[in-house]
N, C-alpha and C. Protein backbone atom coordinates (compact mmCIF):
# COMPACT_ATOMS: atom_id res chain seq x y z
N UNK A 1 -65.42 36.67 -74.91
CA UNK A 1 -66.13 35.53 -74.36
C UNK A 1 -65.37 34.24 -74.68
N UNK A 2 -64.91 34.28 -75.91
CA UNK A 2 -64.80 33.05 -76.37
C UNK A 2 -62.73 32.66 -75.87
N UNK A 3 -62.08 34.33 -75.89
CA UNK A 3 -60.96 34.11 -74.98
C UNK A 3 -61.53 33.88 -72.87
N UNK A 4 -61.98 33.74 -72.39
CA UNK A 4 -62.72 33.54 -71.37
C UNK A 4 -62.90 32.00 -70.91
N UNK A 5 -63.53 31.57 -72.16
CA UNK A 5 -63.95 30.31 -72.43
C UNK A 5 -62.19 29.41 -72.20
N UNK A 6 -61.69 29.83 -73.28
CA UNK A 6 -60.08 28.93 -73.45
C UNK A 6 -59.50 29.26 -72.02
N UNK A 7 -59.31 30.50 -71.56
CA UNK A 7 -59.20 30.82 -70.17
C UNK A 7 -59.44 29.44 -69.46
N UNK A 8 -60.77 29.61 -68.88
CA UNK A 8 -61.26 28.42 -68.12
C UNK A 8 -60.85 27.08 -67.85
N UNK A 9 -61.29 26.69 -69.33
CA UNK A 9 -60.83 25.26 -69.90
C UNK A 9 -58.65 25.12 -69.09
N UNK A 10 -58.09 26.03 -69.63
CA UNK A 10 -56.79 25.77 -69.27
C UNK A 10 -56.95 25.76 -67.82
N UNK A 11 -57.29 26.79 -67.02
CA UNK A 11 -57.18 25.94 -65.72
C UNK A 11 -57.88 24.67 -65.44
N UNK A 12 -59.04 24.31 -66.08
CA UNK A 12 -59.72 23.23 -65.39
C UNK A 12 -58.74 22.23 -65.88
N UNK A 13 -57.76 22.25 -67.02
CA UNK A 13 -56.80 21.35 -67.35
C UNK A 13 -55.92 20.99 -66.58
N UNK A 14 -55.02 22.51 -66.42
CA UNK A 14 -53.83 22.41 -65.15
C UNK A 14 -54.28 21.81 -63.94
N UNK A 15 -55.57 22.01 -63.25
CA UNK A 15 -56.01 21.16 -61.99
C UNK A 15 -56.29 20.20 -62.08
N UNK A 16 -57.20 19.10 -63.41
CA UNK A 16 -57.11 18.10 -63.67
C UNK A 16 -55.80 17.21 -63.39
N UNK A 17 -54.27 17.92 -64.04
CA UNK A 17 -52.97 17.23 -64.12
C UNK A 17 -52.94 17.32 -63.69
N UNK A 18 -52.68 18.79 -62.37
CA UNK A 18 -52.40 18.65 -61.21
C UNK A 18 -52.74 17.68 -59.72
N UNK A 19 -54.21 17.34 -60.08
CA UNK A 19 -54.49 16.19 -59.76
C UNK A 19 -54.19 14.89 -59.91
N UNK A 20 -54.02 14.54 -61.12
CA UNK A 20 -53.72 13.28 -61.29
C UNK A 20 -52.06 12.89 -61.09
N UNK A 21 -51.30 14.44 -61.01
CA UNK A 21 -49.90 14.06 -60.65
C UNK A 21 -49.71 14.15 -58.92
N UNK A 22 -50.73 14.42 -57.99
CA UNK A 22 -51.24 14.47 -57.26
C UNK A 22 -51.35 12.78 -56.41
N UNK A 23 -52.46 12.87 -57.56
CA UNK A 23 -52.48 11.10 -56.72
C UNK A 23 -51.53 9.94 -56.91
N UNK A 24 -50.27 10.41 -58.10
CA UNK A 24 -49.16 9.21 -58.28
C UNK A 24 -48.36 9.36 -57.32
N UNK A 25 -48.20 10.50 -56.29
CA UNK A 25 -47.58 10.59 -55.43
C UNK A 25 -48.39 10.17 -54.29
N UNK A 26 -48.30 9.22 -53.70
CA UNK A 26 -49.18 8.39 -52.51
C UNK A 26 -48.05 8.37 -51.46
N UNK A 27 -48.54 9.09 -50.75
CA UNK A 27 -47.60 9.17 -49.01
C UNK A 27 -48.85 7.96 -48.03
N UNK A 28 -48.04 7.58 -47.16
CA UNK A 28 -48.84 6.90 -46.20
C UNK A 28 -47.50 6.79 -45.20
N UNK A 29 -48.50 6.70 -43.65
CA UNK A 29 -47.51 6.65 -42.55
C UNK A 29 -48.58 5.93 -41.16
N UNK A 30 -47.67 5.54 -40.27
CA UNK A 30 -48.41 5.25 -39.22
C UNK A 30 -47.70 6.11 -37.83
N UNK A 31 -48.43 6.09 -36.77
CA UNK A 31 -47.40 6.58 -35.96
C UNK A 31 -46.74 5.05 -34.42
N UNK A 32 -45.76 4.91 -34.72
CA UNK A 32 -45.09 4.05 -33.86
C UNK A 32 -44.05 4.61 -32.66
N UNK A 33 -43.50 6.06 -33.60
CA UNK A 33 -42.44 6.46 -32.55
C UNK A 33 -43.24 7.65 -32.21
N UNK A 34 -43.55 7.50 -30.78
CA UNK A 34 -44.27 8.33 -29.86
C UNK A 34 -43.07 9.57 -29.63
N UNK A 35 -41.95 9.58 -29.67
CA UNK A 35 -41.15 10.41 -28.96
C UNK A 35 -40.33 11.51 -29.27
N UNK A 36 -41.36 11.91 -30.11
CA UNK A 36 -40.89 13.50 -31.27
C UNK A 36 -42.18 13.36 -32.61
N UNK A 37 -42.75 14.69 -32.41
CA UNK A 37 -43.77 15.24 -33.92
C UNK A 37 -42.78 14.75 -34.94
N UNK A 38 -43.34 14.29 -35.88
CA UNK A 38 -42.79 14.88 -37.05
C UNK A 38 -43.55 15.54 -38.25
N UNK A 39 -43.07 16.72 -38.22
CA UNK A 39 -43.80 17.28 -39.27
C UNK A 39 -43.87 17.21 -40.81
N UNK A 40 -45.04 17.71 -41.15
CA UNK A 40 -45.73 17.17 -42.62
C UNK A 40 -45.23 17.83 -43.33
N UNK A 41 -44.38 18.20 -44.36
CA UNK A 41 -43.97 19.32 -45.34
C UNK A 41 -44.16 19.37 -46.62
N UNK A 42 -45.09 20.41 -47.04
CA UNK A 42 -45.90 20.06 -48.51
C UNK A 42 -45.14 21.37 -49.63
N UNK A 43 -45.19 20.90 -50.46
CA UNK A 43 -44.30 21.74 -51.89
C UNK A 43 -45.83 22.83 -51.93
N UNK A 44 -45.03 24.25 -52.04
CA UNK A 44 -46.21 25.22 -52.49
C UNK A 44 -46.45 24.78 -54.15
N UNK A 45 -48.15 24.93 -54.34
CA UNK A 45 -48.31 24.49 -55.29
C UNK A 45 -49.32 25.76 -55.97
N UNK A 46 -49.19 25.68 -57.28
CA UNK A 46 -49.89 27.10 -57.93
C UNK A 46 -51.38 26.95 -57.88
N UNK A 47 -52.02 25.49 -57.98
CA UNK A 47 -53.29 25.54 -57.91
C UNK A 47 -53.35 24.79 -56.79
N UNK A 48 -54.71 25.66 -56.02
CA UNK A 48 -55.07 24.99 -54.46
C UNK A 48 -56.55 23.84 -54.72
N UNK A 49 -56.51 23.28 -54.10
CA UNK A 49 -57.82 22.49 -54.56
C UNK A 49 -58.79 22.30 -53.11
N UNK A 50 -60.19 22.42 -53.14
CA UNK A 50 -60.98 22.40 -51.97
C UNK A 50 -61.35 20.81 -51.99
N UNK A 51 -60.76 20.25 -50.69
CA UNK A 51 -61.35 19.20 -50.64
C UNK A 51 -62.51 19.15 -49.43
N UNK A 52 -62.86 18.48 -49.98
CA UNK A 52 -64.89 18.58 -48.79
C UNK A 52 -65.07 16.86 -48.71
N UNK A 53 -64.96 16.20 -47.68
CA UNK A 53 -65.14 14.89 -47.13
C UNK A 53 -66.11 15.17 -46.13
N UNK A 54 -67.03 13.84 -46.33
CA UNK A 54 -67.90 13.78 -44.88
C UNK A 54 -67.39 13.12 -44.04
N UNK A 55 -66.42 13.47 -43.11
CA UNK A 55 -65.43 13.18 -42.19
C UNK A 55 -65.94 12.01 -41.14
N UNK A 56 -67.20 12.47 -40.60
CA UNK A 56 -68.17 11.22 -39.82
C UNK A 56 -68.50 10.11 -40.59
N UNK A 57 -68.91 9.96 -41.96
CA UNK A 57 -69.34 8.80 -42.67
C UNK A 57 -68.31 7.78 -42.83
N UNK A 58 -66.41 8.76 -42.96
CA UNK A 58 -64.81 7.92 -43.06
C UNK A 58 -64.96 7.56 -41.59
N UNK A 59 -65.60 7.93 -40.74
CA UNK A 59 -65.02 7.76 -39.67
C UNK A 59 -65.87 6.52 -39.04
N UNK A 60 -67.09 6.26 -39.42
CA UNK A 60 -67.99 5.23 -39.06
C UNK A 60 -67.59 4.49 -40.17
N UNK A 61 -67.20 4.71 -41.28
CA UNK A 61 -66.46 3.67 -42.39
C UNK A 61 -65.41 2.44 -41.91
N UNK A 62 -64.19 3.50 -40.94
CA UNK A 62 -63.21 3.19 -39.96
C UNK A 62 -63.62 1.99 -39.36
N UNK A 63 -64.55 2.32 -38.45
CA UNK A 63 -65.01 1.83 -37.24
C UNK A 63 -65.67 0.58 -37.57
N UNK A 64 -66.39 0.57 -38.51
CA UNK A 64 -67.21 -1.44 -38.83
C UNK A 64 -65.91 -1.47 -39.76
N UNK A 65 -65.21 -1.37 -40.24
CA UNK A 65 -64.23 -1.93 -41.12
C UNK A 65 -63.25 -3.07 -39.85
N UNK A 66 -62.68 -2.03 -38.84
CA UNK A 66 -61.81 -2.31 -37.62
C UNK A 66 -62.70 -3.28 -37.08
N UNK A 67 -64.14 -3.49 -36.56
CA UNK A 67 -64.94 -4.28 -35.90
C UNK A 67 -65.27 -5.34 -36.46
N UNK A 68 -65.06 -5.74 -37.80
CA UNK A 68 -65.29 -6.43 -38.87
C UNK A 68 -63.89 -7.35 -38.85
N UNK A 69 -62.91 -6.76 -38.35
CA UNK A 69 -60.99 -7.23 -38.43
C UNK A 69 -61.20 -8.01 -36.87
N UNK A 70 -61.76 -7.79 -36.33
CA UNK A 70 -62.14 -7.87 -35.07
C UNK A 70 -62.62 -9.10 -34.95
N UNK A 71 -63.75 -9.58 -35.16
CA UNK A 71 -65.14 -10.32 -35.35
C UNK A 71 -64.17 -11.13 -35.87
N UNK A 72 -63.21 -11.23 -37.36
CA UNK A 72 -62.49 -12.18 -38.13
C UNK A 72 -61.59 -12.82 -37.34
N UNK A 73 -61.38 -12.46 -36.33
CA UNK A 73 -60.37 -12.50 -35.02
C UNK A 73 -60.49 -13.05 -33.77
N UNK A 74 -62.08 -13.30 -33.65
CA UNK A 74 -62.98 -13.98 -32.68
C UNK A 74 -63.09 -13.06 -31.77
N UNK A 75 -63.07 -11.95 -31.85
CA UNK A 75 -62.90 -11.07 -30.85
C UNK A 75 -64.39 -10.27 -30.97
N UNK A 76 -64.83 -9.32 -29.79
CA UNK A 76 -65.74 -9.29 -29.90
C UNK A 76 -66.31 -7.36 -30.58
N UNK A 77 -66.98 -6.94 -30.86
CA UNK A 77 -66.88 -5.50 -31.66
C UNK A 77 -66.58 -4.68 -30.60
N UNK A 78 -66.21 -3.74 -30.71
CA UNK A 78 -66.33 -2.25 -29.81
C UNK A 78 -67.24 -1.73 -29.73
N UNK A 79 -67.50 -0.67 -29.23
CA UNK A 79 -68.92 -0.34 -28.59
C UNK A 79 -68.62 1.44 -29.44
N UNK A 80 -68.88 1.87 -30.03
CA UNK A 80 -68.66 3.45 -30.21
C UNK A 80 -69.05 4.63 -29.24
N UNK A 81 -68.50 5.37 -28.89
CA UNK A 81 -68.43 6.29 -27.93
C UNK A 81 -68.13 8.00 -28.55
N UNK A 82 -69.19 8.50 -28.06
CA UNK A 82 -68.75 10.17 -29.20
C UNK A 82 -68.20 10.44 -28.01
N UNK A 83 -67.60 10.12 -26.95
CA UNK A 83 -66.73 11.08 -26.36
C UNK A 83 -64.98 10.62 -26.40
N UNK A 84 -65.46 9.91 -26.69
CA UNK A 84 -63.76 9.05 -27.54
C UNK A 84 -63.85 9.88 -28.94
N UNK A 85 -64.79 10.04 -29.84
CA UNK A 85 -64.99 10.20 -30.87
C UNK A 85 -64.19 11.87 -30.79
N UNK A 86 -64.74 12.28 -29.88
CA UNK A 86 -64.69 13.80 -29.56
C UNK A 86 -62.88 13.59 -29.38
N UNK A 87 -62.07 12.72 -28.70
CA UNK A 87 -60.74 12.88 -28.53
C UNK A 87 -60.02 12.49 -29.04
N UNK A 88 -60.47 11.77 -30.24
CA UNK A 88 -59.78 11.51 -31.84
C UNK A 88 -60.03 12.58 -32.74
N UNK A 89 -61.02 13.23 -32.39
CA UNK A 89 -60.81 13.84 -33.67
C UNK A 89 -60.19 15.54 -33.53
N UNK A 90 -59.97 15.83 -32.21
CA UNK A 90 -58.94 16.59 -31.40
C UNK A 90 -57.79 16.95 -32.17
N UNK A 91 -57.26 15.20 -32.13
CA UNK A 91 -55.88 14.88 -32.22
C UNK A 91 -55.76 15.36 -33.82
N UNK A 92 -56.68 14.36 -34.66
CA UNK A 92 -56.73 14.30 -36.03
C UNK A 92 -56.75 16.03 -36.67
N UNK A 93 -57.52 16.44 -36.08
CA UNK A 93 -57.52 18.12 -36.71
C UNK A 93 -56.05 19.15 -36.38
N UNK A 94 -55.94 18.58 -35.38
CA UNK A 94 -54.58 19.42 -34.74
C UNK A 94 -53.75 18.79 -35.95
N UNK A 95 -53.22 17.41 -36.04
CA UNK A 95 -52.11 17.21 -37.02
C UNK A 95 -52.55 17.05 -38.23
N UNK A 96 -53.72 17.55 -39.15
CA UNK A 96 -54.10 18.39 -40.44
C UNK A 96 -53.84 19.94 -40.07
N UNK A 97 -54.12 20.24 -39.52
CA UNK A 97 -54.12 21.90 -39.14
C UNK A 97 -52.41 22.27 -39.08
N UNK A 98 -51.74 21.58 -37.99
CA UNK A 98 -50.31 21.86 -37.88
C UNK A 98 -49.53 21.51 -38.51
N UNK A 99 -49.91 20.12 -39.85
CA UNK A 99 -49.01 19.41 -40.38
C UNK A 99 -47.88 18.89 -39.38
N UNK A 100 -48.49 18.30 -38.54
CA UNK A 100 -47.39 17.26 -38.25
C UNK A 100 -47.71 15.68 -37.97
N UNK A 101 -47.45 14.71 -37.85
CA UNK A 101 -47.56 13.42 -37.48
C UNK A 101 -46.96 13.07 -36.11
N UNK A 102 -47.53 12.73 -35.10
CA UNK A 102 -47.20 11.91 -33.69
C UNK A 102 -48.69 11.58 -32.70
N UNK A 103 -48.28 10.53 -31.84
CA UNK A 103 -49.11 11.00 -31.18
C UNK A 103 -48.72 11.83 -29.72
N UNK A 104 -47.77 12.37 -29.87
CA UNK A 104 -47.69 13.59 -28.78
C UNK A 104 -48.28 14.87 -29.84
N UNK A 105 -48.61 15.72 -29.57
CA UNK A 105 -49.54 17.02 -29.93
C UNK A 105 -48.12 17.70 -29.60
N UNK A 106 -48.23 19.09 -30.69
CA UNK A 106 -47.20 19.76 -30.15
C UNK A 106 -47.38 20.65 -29.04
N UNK A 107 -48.24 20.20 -28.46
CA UNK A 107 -48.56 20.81 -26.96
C UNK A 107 -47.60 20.14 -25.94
N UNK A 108 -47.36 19.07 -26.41
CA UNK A 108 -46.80 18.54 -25.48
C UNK A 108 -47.44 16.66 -25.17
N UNK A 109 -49.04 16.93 -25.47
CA UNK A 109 -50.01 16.33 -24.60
C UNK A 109 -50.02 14.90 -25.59
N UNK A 110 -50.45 13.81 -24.84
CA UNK A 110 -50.81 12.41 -25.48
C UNK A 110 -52.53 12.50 -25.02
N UNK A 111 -52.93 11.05 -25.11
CA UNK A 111 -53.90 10.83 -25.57
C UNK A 111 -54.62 10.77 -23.76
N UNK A 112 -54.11 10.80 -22.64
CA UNK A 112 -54.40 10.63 -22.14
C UNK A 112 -55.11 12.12 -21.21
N UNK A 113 -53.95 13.13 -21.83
CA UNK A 113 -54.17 14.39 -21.48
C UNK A 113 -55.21 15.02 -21.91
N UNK A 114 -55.46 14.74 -23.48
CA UNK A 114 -56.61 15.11 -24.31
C UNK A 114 -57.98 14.67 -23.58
N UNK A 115 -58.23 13.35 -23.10
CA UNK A 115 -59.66 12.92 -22.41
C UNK A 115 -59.43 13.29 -21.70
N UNK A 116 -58.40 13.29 -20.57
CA UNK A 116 -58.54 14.91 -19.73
C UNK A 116 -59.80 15.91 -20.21
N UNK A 117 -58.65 16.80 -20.89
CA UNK A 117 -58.86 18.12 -21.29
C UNK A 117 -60.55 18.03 -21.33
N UNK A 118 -61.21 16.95 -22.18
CA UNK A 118 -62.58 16.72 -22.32
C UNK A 118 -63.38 16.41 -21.37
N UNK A 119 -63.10 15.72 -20.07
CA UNK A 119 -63.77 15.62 -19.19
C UNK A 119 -63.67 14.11 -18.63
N UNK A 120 -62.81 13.54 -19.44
CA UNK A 120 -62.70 12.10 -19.52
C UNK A 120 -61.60 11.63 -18.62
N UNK A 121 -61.98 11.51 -16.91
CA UNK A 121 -61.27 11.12 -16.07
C UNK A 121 -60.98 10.08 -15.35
N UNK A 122 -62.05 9.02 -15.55
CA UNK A 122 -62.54 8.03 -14.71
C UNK A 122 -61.90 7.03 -16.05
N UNK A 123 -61.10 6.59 -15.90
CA UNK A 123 -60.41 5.43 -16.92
C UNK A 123 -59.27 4.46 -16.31
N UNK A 124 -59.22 3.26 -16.37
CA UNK A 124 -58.56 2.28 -15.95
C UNK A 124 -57.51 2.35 -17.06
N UNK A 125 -57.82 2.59 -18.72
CA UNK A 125 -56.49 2.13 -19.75
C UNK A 125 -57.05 3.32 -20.58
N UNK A 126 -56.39 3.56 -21.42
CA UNK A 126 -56.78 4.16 -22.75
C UNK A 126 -54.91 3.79 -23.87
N UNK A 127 -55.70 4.04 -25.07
CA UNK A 127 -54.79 3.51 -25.59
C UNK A 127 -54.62 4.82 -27.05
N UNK A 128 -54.12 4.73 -28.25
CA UNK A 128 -54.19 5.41 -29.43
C UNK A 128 -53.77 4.70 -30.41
N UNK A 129 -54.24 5.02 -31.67
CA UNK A 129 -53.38 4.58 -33.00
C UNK A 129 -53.61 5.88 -33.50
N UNK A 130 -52.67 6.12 -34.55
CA UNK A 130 -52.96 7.36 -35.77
C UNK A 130 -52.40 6.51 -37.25
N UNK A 131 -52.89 7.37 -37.96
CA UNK A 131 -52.29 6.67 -39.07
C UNK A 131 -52.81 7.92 -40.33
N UNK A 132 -51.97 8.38 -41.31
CA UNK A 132 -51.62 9.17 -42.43
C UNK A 132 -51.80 8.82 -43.76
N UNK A 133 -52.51 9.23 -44.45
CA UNK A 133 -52.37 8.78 -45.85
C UNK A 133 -53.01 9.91 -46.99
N UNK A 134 -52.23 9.62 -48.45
CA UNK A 134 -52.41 10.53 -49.17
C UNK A 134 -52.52 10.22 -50.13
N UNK A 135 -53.31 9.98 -50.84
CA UNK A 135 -53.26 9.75 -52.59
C UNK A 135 -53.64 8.61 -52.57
N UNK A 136 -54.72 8.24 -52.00
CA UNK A 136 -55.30 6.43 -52.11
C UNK A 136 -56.70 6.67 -52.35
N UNK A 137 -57.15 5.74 -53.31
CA UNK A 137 -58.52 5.89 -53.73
C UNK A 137 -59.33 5.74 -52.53
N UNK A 138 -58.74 4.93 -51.09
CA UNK A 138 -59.53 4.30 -50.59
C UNK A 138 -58.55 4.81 -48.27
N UNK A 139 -58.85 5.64 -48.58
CA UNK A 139 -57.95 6.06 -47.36
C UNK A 139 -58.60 5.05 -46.14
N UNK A 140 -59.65 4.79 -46.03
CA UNK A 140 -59.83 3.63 -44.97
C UNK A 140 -59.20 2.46 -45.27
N UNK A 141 -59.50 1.84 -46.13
CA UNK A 141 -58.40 0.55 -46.12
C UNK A 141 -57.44 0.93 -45.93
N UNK A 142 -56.36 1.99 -46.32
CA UNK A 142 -55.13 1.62 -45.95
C UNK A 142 -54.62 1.68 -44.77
N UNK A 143 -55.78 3.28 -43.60
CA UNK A 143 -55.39 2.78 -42.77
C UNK A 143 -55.62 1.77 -41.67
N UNK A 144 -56.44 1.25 -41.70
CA UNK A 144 -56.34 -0.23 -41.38
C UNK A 144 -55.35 -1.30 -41.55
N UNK A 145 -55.09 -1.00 -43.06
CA UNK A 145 -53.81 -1.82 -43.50
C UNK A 145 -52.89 -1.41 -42.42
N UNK A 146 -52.50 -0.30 -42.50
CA UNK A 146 -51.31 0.12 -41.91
C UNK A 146 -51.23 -0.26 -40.28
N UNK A 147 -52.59 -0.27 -39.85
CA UNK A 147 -52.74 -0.31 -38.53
C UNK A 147 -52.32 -1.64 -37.93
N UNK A 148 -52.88 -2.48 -39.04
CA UNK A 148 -52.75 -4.04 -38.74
C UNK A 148 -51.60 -4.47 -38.90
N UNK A 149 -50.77 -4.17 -40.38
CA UNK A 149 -49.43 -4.30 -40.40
C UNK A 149 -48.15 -3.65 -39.40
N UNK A 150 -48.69 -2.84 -38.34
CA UNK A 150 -47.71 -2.31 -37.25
C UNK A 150 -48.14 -3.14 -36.27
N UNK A 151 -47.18 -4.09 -35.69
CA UNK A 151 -47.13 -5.16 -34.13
C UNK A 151 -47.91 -4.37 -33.22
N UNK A 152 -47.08 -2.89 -32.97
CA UNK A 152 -48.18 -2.38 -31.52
C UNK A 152 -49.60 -2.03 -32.04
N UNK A 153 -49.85 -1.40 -33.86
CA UNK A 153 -50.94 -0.79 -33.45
C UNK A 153 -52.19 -2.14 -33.78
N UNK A 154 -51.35 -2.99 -33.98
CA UNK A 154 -52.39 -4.83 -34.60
C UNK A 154 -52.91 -5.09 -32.90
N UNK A 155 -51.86 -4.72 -32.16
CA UNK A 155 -52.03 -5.23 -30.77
C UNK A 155 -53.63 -4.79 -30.17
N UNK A 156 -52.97 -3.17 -30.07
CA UNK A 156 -53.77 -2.43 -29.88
C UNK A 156 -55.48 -3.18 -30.61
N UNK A 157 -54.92 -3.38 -31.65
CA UNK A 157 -56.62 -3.55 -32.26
C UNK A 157 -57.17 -4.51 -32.22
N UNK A 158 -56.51 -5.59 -31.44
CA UNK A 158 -56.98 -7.01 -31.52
C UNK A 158 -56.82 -7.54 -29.75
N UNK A 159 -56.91 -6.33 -28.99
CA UNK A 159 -56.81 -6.33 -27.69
C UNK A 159 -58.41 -6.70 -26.92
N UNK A 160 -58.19 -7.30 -26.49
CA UNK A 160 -59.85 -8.33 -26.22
C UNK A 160 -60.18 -7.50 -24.69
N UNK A 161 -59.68 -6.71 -24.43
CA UNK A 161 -59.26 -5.89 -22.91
C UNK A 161 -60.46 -4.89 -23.27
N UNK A 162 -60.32 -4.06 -24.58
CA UNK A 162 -60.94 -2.99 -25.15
C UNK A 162 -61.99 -2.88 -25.16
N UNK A 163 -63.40 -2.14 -24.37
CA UNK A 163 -64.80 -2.37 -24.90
C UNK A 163 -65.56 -1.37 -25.54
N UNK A 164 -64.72 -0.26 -25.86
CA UNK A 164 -65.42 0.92 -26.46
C UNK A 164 -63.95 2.08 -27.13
N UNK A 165 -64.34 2.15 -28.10
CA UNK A 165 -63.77 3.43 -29.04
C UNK A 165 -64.01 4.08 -30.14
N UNK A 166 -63.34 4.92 -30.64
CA UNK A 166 -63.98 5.65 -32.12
C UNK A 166 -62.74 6.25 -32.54
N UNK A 167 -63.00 6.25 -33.85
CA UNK A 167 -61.98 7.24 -34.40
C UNK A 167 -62.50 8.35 -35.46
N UNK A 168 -61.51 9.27 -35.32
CA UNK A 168 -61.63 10.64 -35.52
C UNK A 168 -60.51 10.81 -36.92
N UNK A 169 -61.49 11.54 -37.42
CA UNK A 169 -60.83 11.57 -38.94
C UNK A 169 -60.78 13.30 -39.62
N UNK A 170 -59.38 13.89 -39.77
CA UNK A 170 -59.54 15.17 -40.00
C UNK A 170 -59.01 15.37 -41.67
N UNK A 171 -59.06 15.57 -42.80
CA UNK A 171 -59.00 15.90 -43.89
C UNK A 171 -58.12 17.16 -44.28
N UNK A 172 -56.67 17.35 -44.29
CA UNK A 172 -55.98 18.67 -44.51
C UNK A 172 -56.18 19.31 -45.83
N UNK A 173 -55.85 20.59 -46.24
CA UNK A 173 -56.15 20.68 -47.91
C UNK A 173 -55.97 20.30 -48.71
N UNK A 174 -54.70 19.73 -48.88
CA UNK A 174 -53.72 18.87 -49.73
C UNK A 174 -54.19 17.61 -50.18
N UNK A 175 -55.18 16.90 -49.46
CA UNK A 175 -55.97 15.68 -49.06
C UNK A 175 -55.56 14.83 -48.60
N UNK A 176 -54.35 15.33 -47.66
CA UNK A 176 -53.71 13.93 -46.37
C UNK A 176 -54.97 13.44 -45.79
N UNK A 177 -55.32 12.66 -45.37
CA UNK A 177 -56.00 11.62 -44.13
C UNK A 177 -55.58 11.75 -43.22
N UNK A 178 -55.36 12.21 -42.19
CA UNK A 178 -55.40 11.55 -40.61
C UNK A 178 -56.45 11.28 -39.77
N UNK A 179 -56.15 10.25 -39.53
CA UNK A 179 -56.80 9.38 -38.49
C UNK A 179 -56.19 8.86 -37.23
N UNK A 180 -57.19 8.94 -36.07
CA UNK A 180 -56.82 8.98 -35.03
C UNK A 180 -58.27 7.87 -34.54
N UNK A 181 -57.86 6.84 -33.51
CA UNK A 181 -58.27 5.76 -32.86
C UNK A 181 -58.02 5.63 -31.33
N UNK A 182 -59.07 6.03 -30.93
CA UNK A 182 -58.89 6.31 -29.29
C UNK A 182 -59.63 4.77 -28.73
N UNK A 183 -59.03 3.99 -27.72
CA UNK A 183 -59.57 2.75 -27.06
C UNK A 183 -59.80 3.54 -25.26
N UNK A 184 -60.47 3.02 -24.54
CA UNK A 184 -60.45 2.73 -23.41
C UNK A 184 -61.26 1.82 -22.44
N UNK A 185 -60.82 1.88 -21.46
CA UNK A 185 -61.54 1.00 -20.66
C UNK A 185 -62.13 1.79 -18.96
N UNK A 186 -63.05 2.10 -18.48
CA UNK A 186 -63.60 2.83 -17.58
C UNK A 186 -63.19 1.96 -16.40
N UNK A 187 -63.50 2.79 -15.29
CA UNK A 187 -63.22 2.49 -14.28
C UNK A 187 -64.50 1.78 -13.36
């Protein structure tokens, strides 16, 4: 029992460090170059860890954070849409699932193909941001940060054209972030 006990304790140790050497390594990315995936490549590691996020709560977190950057901007909020919601978070699960970063899919497909695929045909513009992050206490701020600090994706977000979007937030094991930000405008 009491070898059992020490048992335990040492892994809950090794995953503790493993964690905390975990989060000194902070990756973050945005996507700017549309014109090749690039994929995510993670070191096999001896202990796996379950991460469990309420993916909708980051993702409405997202969304008044961005509408809030917005408003500071004189601009006016977005409108949320679960069928935008539905084609961010497409994107977002595919590049947790495949480990890769773009917004081409390794299907081939952009953002325009995806609201396709969903039913989403009747559109004058649509637009995307994505953005990556790993080891931040606070994965919504940064990507925002990141979003705002990139010219096209600041554009994108401060585009007064825009009246409805959502973003889609997928969680890989490792605990990358991706996030995906779908805009459009109907016909």
């Amino acid at each position: 029992m009491l070898k059992t006990l020490f048992l335990f304790l040492g892994l809950l140790a090794a995953t503790s460090s493993h964690a905390q050497n975990f989060q000194s390594h902070a990756q973050l990315g945005f996507g700017d170059d549309i014109s090749r995936p690039r994929r995510v490549v993670e070191k096999a590691s001896a202990v796996k860890a379950v991460v469990v996020v309420n993916t909708v709560a980051v993702e409405r977190a997202a969304f008044e954070v961005l509408n809030r950057k917005r408003a500071e901007n004189g601009l006016k909020p977005l409108v949320w849409s679960n069928e935008l919601a539905a084609v961010a978070r497409v994107h977002s699960h595919n590049m947790a699932d495949l480990k890769f970063f773009s917004h081409r899919g390794l299907d081939n497909k952009m953002v325009s193909d995806r609201a396709d695929d969903i039913g989403l045909k009747k559109w004058r513009a649509i637009g995307e941001n994505i953005a990556f992050s790993r080891g931040y206490d606070d994965p919504v701020e940064m990507a925002v940060e990141l979003w705002l600090d990139s010219p096209s994706h600041r554009q994108n977000l401060m585009n007064s054209d825009w009246r409805e979007s959502a973003v889609g937030v997928a969680v890989a094991a490792d605990g990358s972030y991706y996030f995906t930000q779908v805009f459009m405008v109907r016909k």
